[in-house]
Protein backbone atom coordinates (compact mmCIF):
# COMPACT_ATOMS: atom_id res chain seq x y z
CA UNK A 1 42.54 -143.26 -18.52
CA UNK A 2 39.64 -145.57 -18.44
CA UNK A 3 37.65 -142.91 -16.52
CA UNK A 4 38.43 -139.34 -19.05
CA UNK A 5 36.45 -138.96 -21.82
CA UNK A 6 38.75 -136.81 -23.77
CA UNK A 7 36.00 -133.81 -26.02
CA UNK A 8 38.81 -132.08 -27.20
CA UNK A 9 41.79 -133.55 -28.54
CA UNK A 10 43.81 -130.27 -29.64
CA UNK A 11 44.01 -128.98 -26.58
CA UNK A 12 44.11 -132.09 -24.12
CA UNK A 13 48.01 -133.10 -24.39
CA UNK A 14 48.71 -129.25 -22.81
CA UNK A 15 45.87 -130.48 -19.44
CA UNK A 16 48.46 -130.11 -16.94
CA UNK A 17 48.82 -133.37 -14.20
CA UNK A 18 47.66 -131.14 -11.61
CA UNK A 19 44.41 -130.25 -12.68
CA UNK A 20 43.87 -133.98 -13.81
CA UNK A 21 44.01 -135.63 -10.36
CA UNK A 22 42.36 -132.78 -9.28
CA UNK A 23 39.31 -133.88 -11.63
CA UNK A 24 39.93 -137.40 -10.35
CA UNK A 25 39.42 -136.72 -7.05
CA UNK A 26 36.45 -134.45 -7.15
CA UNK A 27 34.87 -136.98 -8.98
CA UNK A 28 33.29 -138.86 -6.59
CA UNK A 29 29.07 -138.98 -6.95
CA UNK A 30 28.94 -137.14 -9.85
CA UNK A 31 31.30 -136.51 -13.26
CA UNK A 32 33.52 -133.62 -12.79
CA UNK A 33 35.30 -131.72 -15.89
CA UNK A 34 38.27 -130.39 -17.28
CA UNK A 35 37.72 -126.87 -18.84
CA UNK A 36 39.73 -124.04 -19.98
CA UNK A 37 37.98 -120.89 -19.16
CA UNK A 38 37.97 -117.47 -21.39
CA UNK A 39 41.27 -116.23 -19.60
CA UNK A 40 42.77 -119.32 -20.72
CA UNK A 41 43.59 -121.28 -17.51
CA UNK A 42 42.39 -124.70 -17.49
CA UNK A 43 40.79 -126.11 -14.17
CA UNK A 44 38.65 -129.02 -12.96
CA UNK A 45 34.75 -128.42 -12.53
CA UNK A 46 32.44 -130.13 -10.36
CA UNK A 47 29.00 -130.23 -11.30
CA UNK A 48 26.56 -128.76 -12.39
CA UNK A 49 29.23 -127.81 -15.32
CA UNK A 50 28.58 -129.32 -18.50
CA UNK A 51 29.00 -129.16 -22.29
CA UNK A 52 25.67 -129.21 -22.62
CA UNK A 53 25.36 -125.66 -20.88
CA UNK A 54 28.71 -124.29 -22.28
CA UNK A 55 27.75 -120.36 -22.67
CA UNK A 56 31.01 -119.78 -25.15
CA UNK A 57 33.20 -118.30 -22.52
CA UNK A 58 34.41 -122.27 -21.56
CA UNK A 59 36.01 -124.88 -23.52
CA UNK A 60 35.53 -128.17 -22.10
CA UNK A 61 38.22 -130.78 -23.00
CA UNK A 62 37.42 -133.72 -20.98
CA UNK A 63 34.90 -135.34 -18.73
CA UNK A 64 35.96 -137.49 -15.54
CA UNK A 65 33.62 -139.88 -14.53
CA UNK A 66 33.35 -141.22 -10.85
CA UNK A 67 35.25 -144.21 -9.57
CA UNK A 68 32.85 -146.55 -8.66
CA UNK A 69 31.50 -145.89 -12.32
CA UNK A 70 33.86 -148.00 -14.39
């Protein structure tokens, strides 16, 4: 898990493994994340998603940084 920065604890053991090495994977130049939208379904984001720009309606609960990054 050396590569997931985990921003939201509370809600990061229900992430399903799907979604995970679906962040892993589209992770490759640039960190993607793991968000749960307003609806409530949690996906991976590529950039240019962030926490940074987070207009309410997403919850972001981890960041997965690239491979080669480690």
């Amino acid at each position: 898990m050396d590569r997931i920065r985990v921003l939201e604890e509370a809600l990061w053991r229900d992430v399903p493994a799907d979604v995970i090495e679906e962040a892993k994977r589209a992770a490759k130049a640039e960190p993607s994340w793991i968000a749960m939208q307003g609806n409530g379904h949690v996906v991976a984001m590529t950039a240019p998603g962030s926490p940074d720009a987070a207009t309410g309606d997403m919850i972001y609960i981890a960041e997965v940084s690239p491979a080669s990054a480690r």
